[in-house]
C-alpha atoms as a PDB file:
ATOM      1  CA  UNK A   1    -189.356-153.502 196.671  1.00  0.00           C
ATOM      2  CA  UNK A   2    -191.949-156.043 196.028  1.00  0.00           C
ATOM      3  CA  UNK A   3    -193.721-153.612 193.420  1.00  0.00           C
ATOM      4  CA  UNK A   4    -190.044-153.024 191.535  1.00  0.00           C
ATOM      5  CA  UNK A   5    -189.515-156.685 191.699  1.00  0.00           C
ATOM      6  CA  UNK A   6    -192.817-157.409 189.833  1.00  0.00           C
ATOM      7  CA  UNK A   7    -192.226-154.452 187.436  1.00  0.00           C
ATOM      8  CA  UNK A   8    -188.894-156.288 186.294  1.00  0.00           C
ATOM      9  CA  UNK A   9    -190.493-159.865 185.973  1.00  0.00           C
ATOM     10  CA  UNK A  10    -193.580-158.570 183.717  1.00  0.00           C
ATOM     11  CA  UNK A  11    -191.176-156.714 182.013  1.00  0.00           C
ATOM     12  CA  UNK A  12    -188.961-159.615 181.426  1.00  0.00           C
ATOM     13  CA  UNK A  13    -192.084-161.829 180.331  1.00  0.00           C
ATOM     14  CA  UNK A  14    -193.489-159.325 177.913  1.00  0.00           C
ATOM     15  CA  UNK A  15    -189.534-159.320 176.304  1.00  0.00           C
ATOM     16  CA  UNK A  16    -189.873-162.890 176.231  1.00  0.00           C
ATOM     17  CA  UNK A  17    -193.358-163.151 174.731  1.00  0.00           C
ATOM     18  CA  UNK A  18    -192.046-160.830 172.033  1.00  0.00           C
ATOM     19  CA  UNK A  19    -188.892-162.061 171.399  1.00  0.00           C
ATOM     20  CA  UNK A  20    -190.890-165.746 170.529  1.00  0.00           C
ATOM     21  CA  UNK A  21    -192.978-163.876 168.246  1.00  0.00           C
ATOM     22  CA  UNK A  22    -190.371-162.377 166.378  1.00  0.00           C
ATOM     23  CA  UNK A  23    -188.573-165.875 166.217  1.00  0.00           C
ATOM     24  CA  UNK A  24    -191.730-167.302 164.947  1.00  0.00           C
ATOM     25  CA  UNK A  25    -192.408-164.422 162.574  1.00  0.00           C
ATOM     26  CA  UNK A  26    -188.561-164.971 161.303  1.00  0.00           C
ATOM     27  CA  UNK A  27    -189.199-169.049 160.924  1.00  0.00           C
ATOM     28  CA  UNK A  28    -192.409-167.573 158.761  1.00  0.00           C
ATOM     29  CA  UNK A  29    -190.815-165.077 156.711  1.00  0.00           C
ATOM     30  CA  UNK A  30    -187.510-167.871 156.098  1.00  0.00           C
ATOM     31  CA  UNK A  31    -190.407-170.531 154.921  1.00  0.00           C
ATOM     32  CA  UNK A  32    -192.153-167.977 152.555  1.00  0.00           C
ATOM     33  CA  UNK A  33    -188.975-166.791 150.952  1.00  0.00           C
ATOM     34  CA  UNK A  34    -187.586-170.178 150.036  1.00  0.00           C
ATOM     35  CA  UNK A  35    -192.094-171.042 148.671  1.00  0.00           C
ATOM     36  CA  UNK A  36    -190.978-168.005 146.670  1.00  0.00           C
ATOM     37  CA  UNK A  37    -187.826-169.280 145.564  1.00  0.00           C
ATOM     38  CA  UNK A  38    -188.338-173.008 144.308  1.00  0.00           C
ATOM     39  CA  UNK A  39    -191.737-171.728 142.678  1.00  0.00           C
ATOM     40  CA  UNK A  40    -189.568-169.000 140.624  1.00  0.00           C
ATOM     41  CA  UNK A  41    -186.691-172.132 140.076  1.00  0.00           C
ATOM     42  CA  UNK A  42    -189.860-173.893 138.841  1.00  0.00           C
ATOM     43  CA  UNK A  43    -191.571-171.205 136.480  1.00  0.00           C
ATOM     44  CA  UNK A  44    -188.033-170.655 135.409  1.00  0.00           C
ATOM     45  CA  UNK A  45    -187.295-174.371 134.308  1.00  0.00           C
ATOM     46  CA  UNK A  46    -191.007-174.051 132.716  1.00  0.00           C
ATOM     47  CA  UNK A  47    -190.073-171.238 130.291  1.00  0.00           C
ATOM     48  CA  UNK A  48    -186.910-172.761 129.525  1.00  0.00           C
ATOM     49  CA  UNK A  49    -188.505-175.621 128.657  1.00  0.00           C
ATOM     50  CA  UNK A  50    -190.973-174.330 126.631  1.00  0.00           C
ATOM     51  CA  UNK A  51    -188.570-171.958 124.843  1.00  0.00           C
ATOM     52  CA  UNK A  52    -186.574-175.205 123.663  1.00  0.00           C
ATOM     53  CA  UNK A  53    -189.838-177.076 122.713  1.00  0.00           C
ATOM     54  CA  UNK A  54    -190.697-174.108 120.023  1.00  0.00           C
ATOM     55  CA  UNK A  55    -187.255-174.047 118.930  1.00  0.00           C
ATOM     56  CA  UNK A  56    -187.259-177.241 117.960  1.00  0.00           C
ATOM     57  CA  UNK A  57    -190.774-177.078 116.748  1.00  0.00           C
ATOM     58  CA  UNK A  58    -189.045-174.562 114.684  1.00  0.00           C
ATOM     59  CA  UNK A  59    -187.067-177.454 112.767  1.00  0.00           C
ATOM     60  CA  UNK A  60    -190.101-179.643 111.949  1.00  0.00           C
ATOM     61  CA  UNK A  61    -192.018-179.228 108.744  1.00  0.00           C
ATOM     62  CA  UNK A  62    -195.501-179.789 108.820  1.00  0.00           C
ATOM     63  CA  UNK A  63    -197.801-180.832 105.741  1.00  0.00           C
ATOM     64  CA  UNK A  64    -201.433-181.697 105.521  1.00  0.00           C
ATOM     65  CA  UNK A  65    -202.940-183.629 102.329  1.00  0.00           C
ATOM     66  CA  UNK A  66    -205.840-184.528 101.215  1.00  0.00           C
ATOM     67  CA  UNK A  67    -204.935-187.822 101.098  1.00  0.00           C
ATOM     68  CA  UNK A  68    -201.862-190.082 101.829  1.00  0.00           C
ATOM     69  CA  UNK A  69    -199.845-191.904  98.920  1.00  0.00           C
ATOM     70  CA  UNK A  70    -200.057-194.828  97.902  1.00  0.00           C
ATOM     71  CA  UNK A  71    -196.033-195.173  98.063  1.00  0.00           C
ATOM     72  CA  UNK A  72    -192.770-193.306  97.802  1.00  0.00           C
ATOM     73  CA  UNK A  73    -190.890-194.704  95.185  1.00  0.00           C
ATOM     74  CA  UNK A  74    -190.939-192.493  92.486  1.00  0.00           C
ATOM     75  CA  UNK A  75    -190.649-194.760  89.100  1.00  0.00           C
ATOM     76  CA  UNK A  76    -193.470-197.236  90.653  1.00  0.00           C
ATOM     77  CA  UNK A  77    -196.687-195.937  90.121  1.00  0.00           C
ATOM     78  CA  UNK A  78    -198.427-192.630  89.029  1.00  0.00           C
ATOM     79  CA  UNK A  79    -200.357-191.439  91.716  1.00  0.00           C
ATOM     80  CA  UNK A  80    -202.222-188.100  92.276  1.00  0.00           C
ATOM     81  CA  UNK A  81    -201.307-187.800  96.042  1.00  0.00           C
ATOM     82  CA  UNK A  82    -197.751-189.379  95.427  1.00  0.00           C
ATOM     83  CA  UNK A  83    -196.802-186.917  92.704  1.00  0.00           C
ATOM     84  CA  UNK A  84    -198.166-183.833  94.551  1.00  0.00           C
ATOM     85  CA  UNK A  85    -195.275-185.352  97.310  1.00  0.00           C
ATOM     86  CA  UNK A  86    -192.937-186.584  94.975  1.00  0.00           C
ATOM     87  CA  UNK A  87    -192.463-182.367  93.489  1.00  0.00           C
ATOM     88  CA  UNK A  88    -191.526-181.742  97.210  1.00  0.00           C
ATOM     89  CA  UNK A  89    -188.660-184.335  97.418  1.00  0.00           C
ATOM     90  CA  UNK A  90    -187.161-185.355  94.550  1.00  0.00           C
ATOM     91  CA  UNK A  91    -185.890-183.377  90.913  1.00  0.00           C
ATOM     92  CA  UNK A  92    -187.147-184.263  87.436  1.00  0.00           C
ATOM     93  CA  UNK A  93    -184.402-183.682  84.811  1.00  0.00           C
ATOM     94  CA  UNK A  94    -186.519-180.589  83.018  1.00  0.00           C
ATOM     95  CA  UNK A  95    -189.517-178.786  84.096  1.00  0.00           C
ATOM     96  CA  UNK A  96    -191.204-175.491  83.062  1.00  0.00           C
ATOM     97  CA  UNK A  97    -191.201-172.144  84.307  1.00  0.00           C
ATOM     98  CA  UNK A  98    -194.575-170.161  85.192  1.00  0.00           C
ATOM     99  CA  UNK A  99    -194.687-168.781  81.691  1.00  0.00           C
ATOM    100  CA  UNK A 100    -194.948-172.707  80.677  1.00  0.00           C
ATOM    101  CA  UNK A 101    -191.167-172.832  79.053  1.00  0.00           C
ATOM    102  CA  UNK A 102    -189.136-176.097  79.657  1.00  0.00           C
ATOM    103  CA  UNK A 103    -186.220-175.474  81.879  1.00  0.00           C
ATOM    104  CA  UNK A 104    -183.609-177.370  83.409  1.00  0.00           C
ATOM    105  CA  UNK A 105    -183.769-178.520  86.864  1.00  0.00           C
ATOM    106  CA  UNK A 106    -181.588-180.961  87.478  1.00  0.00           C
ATOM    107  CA  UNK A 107    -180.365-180.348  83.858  1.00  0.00           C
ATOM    108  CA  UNK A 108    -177.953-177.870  83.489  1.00  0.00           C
ATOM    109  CA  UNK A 109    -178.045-178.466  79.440  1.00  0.00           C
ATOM    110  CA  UNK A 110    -179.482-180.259  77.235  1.00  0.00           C
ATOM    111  CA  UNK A 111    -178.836-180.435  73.218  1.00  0.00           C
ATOM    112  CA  UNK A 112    -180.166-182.625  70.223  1.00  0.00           C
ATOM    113  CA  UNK A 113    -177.043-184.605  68.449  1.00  0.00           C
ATOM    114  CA  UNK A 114    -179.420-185.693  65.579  1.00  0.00           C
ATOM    115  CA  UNK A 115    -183.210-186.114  65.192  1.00  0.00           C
ATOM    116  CA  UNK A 116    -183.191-189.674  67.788  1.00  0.00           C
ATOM    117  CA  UNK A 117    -179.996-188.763  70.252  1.00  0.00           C
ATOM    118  CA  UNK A 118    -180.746-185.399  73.278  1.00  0.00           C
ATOM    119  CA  UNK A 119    -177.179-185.681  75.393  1.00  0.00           C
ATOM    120  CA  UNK A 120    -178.464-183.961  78.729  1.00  0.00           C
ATOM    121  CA  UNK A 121    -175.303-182.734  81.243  1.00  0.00           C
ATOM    122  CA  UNK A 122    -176.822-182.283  84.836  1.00  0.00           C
ATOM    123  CA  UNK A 123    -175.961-179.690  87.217  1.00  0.00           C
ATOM    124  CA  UNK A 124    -172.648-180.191  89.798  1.00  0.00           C
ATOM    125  CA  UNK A 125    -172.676-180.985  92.968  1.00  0.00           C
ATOM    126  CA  UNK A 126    -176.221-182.151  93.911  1.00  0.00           C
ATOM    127  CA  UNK A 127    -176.785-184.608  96.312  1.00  0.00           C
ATOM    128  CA  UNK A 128    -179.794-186.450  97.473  1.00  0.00           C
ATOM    129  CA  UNK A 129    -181.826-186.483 101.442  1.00  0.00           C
ATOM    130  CA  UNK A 130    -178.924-189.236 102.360  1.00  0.00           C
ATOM    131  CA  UNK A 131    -175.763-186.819 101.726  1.00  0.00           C
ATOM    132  CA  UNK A 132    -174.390-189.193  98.178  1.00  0.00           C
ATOM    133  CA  UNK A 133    -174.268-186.977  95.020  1.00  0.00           C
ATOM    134  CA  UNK A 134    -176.339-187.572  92.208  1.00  0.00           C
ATOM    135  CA  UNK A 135    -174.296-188.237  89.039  1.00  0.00           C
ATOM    136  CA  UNK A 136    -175.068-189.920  85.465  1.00  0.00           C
ATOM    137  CA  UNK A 137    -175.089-193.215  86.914  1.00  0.00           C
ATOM    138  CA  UNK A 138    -178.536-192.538  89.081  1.00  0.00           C
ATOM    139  CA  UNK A 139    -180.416-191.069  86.113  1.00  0.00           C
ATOM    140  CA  UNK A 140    -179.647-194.139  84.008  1.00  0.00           C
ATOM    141  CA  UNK A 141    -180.678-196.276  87.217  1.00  0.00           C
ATOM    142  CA  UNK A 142    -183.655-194.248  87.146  1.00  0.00           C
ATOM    143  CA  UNK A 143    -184.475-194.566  83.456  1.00  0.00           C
ATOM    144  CA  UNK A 144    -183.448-198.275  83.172  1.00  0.00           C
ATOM    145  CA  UNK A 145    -185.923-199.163  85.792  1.00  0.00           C
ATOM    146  CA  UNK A 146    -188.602-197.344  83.736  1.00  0.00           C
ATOM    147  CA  UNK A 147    -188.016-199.039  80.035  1.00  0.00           C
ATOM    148  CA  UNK A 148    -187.841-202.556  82.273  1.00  0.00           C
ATOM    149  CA  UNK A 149    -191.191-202.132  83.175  1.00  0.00           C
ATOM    150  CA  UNK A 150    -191.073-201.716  86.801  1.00  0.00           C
ATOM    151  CA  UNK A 151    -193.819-201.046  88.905  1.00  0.00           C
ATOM    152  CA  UNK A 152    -196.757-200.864  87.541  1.00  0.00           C
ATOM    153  CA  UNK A 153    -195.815-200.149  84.024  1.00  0.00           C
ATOM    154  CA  UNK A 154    -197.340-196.824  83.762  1.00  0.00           C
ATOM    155  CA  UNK A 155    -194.769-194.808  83.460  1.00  0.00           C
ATOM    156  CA  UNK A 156    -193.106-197.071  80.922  1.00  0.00           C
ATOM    157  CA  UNK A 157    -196.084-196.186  78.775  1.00  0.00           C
ATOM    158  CA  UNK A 158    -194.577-192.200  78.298  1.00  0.00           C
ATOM    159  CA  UNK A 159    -191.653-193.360  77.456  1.00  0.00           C
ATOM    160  CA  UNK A 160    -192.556-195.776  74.030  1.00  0.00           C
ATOM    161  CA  UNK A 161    -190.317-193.889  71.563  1.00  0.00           C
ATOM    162  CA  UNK A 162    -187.201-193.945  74.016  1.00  0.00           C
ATOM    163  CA  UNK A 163    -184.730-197.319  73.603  1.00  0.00           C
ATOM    164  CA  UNK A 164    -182.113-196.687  75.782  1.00  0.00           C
ATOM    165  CA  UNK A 165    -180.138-194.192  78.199  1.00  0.00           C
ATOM    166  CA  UNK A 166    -176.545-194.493  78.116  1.00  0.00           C
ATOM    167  CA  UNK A 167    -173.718-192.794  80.383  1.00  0.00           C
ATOM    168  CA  UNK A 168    -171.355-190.522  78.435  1.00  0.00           C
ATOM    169  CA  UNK A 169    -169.251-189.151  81.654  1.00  0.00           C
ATOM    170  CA  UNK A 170    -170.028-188.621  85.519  1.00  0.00           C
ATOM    171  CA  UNK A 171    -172.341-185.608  85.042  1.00  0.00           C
ATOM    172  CA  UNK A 172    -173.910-186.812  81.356  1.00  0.00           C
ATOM    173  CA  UNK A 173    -176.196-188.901  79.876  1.00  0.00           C
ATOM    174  CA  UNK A 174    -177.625-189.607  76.278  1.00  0.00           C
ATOM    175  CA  UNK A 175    -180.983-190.783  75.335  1.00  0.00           C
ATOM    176  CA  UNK A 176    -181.251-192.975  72.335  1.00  0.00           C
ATOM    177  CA  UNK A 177    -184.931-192.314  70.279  1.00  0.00           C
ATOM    178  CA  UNK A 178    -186.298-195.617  68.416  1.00  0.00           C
ATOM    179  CA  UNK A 179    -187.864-192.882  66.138  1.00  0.00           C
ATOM    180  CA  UNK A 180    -187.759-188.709  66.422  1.00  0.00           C
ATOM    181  CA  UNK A 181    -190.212-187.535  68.875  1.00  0.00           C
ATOM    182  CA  UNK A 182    -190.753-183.691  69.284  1.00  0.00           C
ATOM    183  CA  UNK A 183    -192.743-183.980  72.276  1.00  0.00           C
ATOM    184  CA  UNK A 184    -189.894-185.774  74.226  1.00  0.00           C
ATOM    185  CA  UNK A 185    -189.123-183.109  75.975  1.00  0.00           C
ATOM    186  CA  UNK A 186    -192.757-182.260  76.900  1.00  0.00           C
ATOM    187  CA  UNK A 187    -193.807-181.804  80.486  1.00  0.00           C
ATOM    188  CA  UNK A 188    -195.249-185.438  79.923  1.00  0.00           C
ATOM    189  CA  UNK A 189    -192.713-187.051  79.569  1.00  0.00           C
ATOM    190  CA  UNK A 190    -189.273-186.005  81.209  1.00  0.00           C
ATOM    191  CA  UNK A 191    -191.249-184.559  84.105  1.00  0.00           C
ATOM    192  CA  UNK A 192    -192.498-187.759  84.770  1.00  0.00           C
ATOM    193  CA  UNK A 193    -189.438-189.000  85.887  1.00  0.00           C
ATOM    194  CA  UNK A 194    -188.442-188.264  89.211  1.00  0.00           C
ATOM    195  CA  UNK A 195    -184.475-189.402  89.843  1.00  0.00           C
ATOM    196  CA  UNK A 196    -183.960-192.087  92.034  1.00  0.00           C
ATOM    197  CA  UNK A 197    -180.734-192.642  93.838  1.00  0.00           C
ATOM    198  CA  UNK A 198    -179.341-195.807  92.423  1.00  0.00           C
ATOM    199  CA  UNK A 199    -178.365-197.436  95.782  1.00  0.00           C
ATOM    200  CA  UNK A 200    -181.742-196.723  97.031  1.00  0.00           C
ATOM    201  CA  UNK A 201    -183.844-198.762  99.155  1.00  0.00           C
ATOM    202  CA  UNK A 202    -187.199-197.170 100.620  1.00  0.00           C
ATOM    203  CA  UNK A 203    -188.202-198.699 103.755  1.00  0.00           C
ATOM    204  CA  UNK A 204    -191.489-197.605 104.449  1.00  0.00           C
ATOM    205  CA  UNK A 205    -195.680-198.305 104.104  1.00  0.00           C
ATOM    206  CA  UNK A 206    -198.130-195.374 104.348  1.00  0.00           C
ATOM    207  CA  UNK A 207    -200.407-196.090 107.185  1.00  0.00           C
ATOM    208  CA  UNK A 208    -204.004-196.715 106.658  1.00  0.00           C
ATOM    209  CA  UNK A 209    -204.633-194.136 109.301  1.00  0.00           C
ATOM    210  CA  UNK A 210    -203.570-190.478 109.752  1.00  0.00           C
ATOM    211  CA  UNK A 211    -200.648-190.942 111.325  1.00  0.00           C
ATOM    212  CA  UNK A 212    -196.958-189.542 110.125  1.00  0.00           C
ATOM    213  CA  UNK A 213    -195.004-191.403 107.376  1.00  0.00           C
ATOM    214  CA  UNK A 214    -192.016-192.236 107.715  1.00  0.00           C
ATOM    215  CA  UNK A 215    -189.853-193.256 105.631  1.00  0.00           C
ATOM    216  CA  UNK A 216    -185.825-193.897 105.423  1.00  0.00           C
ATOM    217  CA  UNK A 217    -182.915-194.024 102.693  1.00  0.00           C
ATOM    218  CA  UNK A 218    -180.284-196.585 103.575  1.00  0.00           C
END
């Protein structure tokens, strides 16, 4: 009796021993699977935040020069570094093609009325970095600040045989000649002109380091 009795009590402690172990393994296993869990949440929230950081590194346009401008107004100053920018942002009236004919690029025509008077029609429906549409108005804005002599004067100097821009309708313009000048349609001259809008006001200054400009149209 006393040997059955014993029998029963070791196997009751062994069941009890093992029963803790398997609680303590289950406590283990529950610990490790919710380790597993919040470090897949995190990895998870990782890509997903990385994903959206190249997407929107997708949107940003990244240039390097060789040096920075000097400013960003167009009709101020002639520049090397500002005009290599300048051809990125704004549109001269004509340009030329690679085989070196001039071409219309904000102009969708141009004709000669008489040997001192080009009426120049630009195209519809373009608009400048701010949303407003360019029209006739901007490009005698733009031209007017030229033959005033603003800035630098530089520019002005192209532009000695021109006396005055006039508007003829919302999309045209007509230059007035003090004299006939073949070359006024050269890459020298008209190219020179980038158009401003005529409400502009720039509000920025190129750092002296190599950090980003920035610059805004209000």
């Amino acid at each position: 009796m006393k040997k059955r009795t014993r029998l029963i009590a070791g196997v009751m402690a062994m069941m009890l021993t093992l029963g803790g172990c398997g609680s303590a393994a289950n406590t283990a296993n529950k610990k490790e699977a919710t380790q597993t869990t919040a470090e897949q949440t995190a990895s998870s929230q990782e890509d997903t935040a990385e994903a959206a950081a190249k997407e929107t590194e997708l949107d940003v346009l990244k240039i390097g020069l060789a040096a920075l401008p000097t400013q960003l107004d167009p009709d101020r100053s002639i520049g090397i570094a500002s005009i290599k920018l300048f051809y990125n942002i704004f549109d001269t009236l004509l340009f030329t093609d690679k085989e070196g004919n001039i071409t219309g690029q904000l102009a969708d025509s141009w004709e000669w009325q008489d040997d001192t008077t080009l009426n120049v029609k630009i195209r519809e429906n373009v608009t400048f970095q701010n949303g407003e549409v360019c029209d006739a108005e901007d490009v005698k804005f733009t031209f007017d600040r030229i033959l005033s002599g603003y800035g630098d004067g530089t520019i002005a100097v192209l532009y000695e045989t021109l006396d005055s821009v006039e508007k003829i309708d919302d999309l045209t313009v007509q230059f007035k000649l003090k004299k006939p000048d073949a070359a006024f349609e050269s890459p020298c001259f008209l190219h020179n002109s980038k158009i401003a809008y005529k409400c502009v006001l720039w509000l920025c200054t190129p750092p002296s380091d190599n950090s980003p400009i920035i610059c805004n149209l209000v």
